[in-house]
PDB file of N, CA and C in Angstrom:
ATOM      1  N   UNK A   1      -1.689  -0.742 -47.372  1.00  0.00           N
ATOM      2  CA  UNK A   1      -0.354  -0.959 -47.858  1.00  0.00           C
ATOM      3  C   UNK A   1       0.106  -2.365 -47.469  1.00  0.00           C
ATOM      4  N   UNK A   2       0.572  -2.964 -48.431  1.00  0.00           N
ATOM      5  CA  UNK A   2       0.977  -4.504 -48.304  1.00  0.00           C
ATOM      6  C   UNK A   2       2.437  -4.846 -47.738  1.00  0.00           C
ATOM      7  N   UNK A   3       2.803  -5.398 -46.393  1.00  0.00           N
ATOM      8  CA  UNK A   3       3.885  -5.462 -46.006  1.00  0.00           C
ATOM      9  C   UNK A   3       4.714  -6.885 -45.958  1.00  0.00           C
ATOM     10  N   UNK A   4       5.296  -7.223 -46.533  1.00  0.00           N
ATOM     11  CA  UNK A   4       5.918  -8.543 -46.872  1.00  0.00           C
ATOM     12  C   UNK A   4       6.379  -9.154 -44.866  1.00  0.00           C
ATOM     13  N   UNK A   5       5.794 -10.210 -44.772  1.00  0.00           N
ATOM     14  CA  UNK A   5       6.187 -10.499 -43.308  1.00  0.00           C
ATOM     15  C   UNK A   5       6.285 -12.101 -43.759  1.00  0.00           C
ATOM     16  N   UNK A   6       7.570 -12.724 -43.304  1.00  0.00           N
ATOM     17  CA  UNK A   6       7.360 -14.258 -43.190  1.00  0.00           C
ATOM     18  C   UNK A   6       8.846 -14.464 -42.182  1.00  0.00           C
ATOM     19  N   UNK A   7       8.716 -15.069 -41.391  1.00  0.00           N
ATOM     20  CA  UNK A   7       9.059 -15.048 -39.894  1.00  0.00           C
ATOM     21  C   UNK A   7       9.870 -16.676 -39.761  1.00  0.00           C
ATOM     22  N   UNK A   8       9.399 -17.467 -41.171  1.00  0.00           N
ATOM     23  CA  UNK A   8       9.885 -18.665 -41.483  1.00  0.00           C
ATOM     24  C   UNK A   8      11.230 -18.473 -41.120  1.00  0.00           C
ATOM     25  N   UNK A   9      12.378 -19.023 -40.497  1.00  0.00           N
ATOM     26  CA  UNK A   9      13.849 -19.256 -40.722  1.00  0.00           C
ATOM     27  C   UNK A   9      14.376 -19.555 -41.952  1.00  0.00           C
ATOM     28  N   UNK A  10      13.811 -20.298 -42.785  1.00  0.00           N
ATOM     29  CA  UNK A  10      14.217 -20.529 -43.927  1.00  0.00           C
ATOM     30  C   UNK A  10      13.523 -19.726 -45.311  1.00  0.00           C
ATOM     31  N   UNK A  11      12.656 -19.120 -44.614  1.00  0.00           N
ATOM     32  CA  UNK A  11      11.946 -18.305 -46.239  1.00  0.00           C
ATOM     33  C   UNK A  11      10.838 -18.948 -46.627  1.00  0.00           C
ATOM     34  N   UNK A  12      10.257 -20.130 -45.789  1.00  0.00           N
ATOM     35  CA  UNK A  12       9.973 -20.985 -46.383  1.00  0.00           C
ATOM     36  C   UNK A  12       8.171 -20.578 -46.569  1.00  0.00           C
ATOM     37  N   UNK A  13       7.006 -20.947 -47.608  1.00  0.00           N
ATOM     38  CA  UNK A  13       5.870 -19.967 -47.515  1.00  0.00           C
ATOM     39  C   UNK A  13       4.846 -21.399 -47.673  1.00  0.00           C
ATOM     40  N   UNK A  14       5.263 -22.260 -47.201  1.00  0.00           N
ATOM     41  CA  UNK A  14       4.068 -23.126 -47.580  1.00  0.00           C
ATOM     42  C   UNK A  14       4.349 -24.402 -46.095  1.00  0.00           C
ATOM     43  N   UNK A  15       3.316 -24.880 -45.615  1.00  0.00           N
ATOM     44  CA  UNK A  15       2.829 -25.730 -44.789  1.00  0.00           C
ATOM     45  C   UNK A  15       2.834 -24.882 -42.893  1.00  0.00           C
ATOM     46  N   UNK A  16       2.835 -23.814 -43.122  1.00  0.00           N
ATOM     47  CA  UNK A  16       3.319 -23.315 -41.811  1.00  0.00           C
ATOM     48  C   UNK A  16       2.441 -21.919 -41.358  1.00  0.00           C
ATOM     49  N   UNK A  17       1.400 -21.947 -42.373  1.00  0.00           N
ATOM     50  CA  UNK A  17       0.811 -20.694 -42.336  1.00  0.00           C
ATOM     51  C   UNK A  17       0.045 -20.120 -40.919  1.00  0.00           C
ATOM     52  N   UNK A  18      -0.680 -21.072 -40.496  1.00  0.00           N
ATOM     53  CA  UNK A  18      -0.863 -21.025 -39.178  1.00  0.00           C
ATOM     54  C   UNK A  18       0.518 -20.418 -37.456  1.00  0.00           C
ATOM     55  N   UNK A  19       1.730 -20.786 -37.770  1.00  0.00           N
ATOM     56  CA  UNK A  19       2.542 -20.883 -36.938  1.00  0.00           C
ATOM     57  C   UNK A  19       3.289 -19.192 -37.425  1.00  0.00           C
ATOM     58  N   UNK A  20       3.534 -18.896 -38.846  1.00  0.00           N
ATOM     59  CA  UNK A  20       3.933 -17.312 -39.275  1.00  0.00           C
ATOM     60  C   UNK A  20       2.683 -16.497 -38.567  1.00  0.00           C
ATOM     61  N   UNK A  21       1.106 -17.060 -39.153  1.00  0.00           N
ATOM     62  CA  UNK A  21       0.164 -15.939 -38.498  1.00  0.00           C
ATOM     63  C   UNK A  21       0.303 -15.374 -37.097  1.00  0.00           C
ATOM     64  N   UNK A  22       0.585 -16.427 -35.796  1.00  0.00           N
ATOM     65  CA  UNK A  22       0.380 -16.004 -34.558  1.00  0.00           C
ATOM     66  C   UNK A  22       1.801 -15.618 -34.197  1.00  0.00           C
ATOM     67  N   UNK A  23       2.803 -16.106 -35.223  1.00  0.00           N
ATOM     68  CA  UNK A  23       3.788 -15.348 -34.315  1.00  0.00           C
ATOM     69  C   UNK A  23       3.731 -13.883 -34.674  1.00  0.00           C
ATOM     70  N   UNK A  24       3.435 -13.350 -35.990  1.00  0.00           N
ATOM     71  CA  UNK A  24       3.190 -12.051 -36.603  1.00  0.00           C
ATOM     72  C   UNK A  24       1.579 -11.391 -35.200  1.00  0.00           C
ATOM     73  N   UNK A  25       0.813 -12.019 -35.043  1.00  0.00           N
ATOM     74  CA  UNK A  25      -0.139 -12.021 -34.016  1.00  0.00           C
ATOM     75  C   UNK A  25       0.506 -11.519 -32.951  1.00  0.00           C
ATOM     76  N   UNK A  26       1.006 -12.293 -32.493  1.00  0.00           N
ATOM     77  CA  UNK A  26       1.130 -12.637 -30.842  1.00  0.00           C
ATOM     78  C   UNK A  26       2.719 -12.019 -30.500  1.00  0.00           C
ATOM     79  N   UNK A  27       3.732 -11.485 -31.631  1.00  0.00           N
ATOM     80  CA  UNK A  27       4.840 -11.318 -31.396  1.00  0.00           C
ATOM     81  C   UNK A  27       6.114 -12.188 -31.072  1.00  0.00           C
ATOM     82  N   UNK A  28       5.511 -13.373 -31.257  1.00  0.00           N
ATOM     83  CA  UNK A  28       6.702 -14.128 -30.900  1.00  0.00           C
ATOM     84  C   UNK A  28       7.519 -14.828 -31.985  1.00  0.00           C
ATOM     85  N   UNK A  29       8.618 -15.392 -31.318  1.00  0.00           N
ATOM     86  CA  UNK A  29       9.688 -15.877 -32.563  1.00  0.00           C
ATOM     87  C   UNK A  29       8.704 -17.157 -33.096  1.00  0.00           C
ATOM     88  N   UNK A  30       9.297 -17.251 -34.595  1.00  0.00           N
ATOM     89  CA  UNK A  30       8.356 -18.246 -35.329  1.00  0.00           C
ATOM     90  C   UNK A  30       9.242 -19.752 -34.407  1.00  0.00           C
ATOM     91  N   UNK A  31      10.317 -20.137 -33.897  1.00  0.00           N
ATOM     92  CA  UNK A  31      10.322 -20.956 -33.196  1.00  0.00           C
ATOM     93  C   UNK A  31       9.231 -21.717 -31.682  1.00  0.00           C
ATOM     94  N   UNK A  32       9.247 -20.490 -31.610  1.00  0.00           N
ATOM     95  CA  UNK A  32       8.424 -20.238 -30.220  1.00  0.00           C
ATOM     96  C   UNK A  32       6.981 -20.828 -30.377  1.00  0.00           C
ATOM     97  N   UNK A  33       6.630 -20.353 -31.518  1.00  0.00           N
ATOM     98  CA  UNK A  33       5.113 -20.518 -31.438  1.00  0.00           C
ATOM     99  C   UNK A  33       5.384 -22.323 -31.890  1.00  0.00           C
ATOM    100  N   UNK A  34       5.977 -22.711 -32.719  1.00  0.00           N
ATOM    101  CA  UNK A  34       5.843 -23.489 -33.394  1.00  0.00           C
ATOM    102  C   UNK A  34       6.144 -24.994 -32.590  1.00  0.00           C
ATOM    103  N   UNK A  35       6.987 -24.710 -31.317  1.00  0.00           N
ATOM    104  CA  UNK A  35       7.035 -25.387 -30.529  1.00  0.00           C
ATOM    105  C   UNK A  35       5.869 -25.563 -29.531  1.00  0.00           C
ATOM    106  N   UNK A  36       5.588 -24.663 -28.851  1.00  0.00           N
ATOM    107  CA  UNK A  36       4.044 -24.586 -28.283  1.00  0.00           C
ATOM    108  C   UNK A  36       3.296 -25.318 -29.114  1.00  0.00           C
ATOM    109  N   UNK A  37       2.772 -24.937 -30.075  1.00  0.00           N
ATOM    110  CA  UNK A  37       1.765 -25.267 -31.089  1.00  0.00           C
ATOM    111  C   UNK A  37       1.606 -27.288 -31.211  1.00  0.00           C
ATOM    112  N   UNK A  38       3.482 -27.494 -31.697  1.00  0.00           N
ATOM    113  CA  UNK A  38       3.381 -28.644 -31.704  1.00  0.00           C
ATOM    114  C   UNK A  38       3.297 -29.819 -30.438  1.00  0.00           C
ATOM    115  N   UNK A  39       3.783 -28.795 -28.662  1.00  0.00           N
ATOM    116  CA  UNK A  39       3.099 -29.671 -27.696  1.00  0.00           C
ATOM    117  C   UNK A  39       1.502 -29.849 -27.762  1.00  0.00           C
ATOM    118  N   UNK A  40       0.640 -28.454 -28.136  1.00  0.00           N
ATOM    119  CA  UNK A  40      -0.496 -28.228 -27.596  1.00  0.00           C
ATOM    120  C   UNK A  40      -1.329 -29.487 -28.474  1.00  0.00           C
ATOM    121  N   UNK A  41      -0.410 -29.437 -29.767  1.00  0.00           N
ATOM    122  CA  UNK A  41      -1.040 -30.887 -30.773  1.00  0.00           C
ATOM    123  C   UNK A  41      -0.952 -32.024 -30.372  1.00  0.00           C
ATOM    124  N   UNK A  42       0.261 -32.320 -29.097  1.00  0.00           N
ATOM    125  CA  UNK A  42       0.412 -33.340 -29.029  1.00  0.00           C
ATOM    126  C   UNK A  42      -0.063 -34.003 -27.692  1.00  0.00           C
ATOM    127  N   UNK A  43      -0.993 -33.065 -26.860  1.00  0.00           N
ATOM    128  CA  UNK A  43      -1.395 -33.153 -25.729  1.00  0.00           C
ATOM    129  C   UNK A  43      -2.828 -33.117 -26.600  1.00  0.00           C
ATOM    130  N   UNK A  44      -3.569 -32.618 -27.575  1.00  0.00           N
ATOM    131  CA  UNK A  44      -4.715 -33.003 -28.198  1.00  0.00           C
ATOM    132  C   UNK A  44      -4.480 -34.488 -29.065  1.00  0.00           C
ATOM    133  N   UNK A  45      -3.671 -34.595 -29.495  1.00  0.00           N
ATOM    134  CA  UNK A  45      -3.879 -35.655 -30.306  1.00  0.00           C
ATOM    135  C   UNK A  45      -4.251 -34.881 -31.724  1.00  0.00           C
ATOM    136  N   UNK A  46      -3.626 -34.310 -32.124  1.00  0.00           N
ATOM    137  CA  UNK A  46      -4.187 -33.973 -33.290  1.00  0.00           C
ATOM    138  C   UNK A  46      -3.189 -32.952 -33.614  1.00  0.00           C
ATOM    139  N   UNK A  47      -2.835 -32.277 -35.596  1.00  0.00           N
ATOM    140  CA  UNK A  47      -1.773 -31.505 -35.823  1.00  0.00           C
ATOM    141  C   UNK A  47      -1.909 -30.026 -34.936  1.00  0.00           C
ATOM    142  N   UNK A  48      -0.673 -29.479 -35.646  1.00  0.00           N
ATOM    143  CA  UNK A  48      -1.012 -28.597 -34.855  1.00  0.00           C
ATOM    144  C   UNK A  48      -0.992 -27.090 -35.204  1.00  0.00           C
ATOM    145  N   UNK A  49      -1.840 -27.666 -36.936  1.00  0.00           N
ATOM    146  CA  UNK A  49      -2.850 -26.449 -37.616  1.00  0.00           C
ATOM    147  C   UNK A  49      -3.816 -26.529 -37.322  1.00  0.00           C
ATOM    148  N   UNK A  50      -4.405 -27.713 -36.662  1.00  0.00           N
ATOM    149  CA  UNK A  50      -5.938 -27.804 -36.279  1.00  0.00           C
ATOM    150  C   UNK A  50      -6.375 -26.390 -35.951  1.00  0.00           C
ATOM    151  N   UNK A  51      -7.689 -25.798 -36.565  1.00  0.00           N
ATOM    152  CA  UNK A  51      -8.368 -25.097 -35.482  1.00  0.00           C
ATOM    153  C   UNK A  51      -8.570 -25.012 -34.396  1.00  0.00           C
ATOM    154  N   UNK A  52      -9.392 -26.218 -34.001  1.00  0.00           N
ATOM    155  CA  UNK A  52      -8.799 -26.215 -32.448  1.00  0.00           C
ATOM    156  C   UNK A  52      -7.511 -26.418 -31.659  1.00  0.00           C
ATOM    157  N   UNK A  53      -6.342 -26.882 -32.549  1.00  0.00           N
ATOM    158  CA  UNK A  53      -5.369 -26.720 -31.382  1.00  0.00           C
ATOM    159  C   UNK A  53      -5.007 -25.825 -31.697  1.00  0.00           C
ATOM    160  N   UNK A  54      -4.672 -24.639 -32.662  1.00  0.00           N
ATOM    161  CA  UNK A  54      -4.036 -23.522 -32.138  1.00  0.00           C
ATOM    162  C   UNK A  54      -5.612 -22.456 -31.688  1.00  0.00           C
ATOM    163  N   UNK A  55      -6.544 -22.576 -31.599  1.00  0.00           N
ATOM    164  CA  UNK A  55      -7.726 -22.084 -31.167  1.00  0.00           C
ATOM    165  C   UNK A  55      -7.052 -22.050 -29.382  1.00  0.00           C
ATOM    166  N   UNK A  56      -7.249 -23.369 -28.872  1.00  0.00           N
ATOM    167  CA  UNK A  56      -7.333 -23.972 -27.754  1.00  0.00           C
ATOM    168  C   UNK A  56      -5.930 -22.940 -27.122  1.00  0.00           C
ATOM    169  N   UNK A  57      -4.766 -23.136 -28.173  1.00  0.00           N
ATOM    170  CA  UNK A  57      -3.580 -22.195 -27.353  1.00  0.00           C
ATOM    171  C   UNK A  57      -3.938 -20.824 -27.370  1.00  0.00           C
ATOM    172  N   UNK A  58      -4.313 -20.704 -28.101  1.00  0.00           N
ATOM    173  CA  UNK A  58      -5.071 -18.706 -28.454  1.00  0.00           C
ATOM    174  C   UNK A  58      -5.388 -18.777 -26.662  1.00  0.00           C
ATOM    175  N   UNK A  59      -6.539 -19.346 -26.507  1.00  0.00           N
ATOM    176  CA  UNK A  59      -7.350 -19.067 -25.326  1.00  0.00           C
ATOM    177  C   UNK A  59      -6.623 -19.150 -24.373  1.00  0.00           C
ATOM    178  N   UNK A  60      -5.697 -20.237 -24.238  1.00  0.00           N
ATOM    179  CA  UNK A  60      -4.907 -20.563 -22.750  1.00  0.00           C
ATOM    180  C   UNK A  60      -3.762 -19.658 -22.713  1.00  0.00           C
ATOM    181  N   UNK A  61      -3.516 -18.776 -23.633  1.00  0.00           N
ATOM    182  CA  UNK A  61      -2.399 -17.927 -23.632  1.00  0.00           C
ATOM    183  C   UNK A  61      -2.798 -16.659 -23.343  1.00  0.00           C
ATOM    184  N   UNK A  62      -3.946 -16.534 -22.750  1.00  0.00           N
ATOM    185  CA  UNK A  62      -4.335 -15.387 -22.489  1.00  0.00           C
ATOM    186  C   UNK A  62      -4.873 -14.082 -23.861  1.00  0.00           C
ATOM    187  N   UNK A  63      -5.232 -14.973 -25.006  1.00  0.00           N
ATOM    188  CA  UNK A  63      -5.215 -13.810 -26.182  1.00  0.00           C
ATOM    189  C   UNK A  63      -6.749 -13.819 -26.560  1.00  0.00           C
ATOM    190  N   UNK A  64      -7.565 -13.997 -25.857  1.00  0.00           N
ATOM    191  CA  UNK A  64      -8.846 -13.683 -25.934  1.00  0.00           C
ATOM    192  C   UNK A  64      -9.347 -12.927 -26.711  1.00  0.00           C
ATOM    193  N   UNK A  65      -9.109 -11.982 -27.108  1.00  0.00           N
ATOM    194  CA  UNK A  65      -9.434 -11.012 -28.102  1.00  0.00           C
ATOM    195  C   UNK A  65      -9.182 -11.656 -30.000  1.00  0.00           C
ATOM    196  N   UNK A  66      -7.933 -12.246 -30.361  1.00  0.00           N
ATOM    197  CA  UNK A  66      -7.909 -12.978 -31.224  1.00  0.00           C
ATOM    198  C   UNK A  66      -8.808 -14.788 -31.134  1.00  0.00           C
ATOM    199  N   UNK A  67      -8.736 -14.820 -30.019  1.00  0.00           N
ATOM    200  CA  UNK A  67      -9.821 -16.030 -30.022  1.00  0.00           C
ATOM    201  C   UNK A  67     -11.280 -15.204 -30.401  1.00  0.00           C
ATOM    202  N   UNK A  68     -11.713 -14.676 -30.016  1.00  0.00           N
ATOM    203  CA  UNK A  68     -13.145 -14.014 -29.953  1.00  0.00           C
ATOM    204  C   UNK A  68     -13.220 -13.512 -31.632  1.00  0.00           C
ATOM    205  N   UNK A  69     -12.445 -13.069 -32.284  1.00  0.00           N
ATOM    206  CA  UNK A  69     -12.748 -12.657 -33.069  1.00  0.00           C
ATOM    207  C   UNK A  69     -12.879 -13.530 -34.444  1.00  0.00           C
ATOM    208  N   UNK A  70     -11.807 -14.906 -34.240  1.00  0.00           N
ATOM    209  CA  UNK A  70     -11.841 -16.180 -34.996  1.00  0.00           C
ATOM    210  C   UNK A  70     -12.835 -16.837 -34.726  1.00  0.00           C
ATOM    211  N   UNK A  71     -13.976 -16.978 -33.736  1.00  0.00           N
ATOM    212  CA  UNK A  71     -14.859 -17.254 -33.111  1.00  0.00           C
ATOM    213  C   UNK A  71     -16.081 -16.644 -33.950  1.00  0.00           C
ATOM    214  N   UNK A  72     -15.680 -15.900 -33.855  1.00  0.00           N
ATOM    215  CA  UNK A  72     -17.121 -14.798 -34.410  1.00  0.00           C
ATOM    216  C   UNK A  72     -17.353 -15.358 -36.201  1.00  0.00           C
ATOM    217  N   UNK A  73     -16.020 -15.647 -36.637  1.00  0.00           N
ATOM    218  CA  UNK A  73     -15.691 -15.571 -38.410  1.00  0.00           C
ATOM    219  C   UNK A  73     -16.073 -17.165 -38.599  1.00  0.00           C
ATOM    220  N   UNK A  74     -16.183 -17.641 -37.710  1.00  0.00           N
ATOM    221  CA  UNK A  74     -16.723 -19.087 -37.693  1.00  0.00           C
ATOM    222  C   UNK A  74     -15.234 -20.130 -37.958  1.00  0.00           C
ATOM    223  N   UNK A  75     -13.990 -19.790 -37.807  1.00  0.00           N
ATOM    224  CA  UNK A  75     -13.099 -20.643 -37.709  1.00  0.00           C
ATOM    225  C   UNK A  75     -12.879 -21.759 -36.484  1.00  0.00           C
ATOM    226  N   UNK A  76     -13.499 -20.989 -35.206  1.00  0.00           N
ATOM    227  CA  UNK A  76     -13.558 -22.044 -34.517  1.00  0.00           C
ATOM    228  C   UNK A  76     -14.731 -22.416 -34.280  1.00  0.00           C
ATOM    229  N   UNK A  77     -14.842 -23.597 -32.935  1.00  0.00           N
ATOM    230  CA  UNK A  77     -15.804 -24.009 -32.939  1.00  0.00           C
ATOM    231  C   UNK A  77     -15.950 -24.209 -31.549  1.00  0.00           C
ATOM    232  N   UNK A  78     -16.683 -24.023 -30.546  1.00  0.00           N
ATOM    233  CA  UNK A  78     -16.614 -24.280 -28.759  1.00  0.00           C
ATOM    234  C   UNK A  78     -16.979 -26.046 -28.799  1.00  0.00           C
TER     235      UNK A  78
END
């Protein structure tokens, strides 16, 4: 069954897909993640849809289980 979820503040369904997934993931407000996300980019040097930077926060946030399994599907990369 298909459940309409977008966590955007504004409705908004395009450039952010990464930051709706983990907060729908991980439970948190789509602010929340999106702030994290954009330090963890900015302490890599790089955005912060990268695979590896929201990979890299997966892991340091303790969510191992969604790292492992993006791991496995070949999205990330060690």
């Amino acid at each position: 069954m298909y459940i309409n979820f977008n966590e955007n503040p504004q409705g908004k369904q395009v450039g952010d897909c990464v930051i709706r997934a983990l907060s729908k993931a991980l439970g948190k407000d789509w602010e929340e993640i999106y702030i994290r996300l954009c330090l963890q980019g900015l302490i890599m040097c790089d955005m912060p849809s990268a695979n590896h930077v929201w990979g890299s926060y997966l892991r340091e946030n303790g969510s191992g289980r969604y790292y492992r399994f993006l791991y496995s599907q070949g999205f990330l990369q060690r």
